[in-house]
C-alpha atoms as a PDB file:
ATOM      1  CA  UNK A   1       0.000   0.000   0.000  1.00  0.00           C
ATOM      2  CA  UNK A   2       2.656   2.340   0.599  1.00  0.00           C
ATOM      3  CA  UNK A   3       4.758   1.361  -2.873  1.00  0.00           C
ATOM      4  CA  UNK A   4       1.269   2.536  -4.174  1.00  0.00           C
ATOM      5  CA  UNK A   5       1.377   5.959  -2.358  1.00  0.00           C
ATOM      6  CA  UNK A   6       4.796   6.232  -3.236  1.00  0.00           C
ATOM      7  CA  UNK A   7       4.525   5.876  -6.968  1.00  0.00           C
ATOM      8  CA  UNK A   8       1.038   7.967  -7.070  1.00  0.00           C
ATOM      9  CA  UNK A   9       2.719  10.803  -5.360  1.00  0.00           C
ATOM     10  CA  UNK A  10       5.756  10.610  -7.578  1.00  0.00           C
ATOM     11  CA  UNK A  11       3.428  10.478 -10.542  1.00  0.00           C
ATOM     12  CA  UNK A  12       1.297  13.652  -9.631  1.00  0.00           C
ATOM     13  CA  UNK A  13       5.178  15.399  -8.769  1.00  0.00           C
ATOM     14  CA  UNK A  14       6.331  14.787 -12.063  1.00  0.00           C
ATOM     15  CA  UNK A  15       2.669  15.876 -14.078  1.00  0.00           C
ATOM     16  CA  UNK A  16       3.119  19.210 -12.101  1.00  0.00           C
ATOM     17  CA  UNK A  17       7.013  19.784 -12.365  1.00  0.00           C
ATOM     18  CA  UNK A  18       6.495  18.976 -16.093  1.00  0.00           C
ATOM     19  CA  UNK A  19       3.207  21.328 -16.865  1.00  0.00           C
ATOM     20  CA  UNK A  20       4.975  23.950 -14.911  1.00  0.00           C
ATOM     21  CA  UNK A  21       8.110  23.932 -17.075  1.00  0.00           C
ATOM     22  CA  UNK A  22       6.834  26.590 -19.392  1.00  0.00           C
ATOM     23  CA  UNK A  23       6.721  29.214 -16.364  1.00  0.00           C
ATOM     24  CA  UNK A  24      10.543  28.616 -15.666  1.00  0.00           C
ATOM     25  CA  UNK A  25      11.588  28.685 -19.059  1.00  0.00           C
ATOM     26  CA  UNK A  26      10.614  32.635 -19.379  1.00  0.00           C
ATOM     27  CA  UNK A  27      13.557  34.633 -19.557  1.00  0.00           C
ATOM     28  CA  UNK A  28      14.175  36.418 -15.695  1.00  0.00           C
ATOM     29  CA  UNK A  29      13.002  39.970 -15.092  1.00  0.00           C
ATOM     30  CA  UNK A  30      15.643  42.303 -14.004  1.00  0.00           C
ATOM     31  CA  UNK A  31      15.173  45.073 -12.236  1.00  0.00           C
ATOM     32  CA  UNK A  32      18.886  46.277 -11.160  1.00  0.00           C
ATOM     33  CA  UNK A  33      19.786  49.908 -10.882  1.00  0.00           C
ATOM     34  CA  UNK A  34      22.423  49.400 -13.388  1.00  0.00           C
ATOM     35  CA  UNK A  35      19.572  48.323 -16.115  1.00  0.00           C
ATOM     36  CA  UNK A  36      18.077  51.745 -17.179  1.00  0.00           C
ATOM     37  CA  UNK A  37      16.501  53.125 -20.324  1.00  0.00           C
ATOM     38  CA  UNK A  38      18.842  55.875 -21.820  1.00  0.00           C
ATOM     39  CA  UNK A  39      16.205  58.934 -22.031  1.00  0.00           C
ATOM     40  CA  UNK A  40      17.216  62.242 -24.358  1.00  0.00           C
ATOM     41  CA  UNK A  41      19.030  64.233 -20.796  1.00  0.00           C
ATOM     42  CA  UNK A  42      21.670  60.880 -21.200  1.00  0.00           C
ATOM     43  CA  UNK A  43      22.961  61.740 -24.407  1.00  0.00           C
ATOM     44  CA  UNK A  44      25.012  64.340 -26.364  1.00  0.00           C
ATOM     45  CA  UNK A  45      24.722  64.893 -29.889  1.00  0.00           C
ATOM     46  CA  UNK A  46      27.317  66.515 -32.833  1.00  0.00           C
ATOM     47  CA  UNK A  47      26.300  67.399 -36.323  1.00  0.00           C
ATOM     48  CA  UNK A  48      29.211  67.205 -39.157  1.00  0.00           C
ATOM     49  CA  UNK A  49      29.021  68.574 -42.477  1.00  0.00           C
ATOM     50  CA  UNK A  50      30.748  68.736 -45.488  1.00  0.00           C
ATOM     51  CA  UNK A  51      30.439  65.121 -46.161  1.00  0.00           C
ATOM     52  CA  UNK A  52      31.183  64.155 -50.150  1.00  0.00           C
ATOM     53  CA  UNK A  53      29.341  61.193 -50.559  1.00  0.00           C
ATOM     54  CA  UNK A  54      26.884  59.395 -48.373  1.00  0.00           C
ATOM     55  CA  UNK A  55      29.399  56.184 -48.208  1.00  0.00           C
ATOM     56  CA  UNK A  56      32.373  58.244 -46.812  1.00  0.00           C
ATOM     57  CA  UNK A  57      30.176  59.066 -44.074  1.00  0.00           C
ATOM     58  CA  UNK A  58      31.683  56.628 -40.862  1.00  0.00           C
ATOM     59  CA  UNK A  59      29.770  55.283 -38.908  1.00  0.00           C
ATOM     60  CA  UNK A  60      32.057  55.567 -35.798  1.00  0.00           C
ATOM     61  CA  UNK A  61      34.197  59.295 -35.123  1.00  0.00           C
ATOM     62  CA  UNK A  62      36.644  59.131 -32.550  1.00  0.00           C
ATOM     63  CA  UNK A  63      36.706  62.771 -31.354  1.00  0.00           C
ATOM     64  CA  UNK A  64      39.134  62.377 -28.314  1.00  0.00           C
ATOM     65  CA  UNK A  65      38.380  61.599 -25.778  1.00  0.00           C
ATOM     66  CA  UNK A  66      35.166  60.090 -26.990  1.00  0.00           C
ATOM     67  CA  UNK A  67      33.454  57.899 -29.472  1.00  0.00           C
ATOM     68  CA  UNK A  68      30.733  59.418 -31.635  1.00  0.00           C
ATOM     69  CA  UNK A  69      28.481  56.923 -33.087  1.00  0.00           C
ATOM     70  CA  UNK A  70      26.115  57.768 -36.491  1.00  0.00           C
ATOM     71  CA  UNK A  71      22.612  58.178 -35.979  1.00  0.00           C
ATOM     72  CA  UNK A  72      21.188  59.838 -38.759  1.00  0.00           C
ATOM     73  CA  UNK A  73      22.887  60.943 -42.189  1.00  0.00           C
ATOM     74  CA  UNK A  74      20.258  63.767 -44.666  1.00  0.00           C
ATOM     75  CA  UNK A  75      21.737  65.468 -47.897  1.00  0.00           C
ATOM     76  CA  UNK A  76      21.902  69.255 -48.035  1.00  0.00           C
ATOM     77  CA  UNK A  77      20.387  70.931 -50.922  1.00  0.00           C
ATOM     78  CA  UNK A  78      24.624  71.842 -51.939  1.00  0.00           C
ATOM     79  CA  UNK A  79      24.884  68.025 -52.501  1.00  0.00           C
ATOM     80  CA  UNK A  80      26.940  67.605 -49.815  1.00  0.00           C
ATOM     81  CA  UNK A  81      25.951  65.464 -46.714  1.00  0.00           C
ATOM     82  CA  UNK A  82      25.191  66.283 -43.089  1.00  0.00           C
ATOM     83  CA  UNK A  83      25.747  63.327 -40.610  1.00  0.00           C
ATOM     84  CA  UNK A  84      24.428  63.732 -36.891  1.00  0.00           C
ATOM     85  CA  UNK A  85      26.352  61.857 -33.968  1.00  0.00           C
ATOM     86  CA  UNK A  86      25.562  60.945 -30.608  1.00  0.00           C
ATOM     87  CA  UNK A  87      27.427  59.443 -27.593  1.00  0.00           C
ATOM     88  CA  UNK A  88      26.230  58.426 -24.062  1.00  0.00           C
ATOM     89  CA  UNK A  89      26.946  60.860 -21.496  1.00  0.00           C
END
């Protein structure tokens, strides 16, 4: 009688532990201090002209001490491109 309680309780573990398995497979939530959205006041922005063609433009500018990295690229009406830049503060 017990063997039987054994196995039926082992059964009914396993059903559960495996019909749960979808909830523990979610990726974990993480709410550090150190994970934060970067909002416009976080970050400074550049704007270079003078550009000749639209593949010249890079995409990374290392202004020392910083890196700029492209965001946007438009063409001026003089042909020439205008590239904006913008780095976390």
């Amino acid at each position: 009688m017990k063997l039987k309680k054994v196995l039926t309780g082992s059964a009914l573990s396993l059903i559960l532990l495996v019909s749960a398995s979808p909830a523990f497979a979610e990726s974990p939530k993480v709410t550090s201090s150190s994970n934060y959205a970067m909002s416009a006041q976080d970050i400074e922005t550049i704007t270079v002209g003078g550009w000749k063609s639209r593949n010249v433009i890079p995409n990374i500018l290392p202004l020392a001490p910083y890196k700029w990295y492209l965001k946007d690229a438009w063409q001026e009406s003089d042909g020439t491109w205008t590239a904006l830049y913008a780095r976390p503060l």
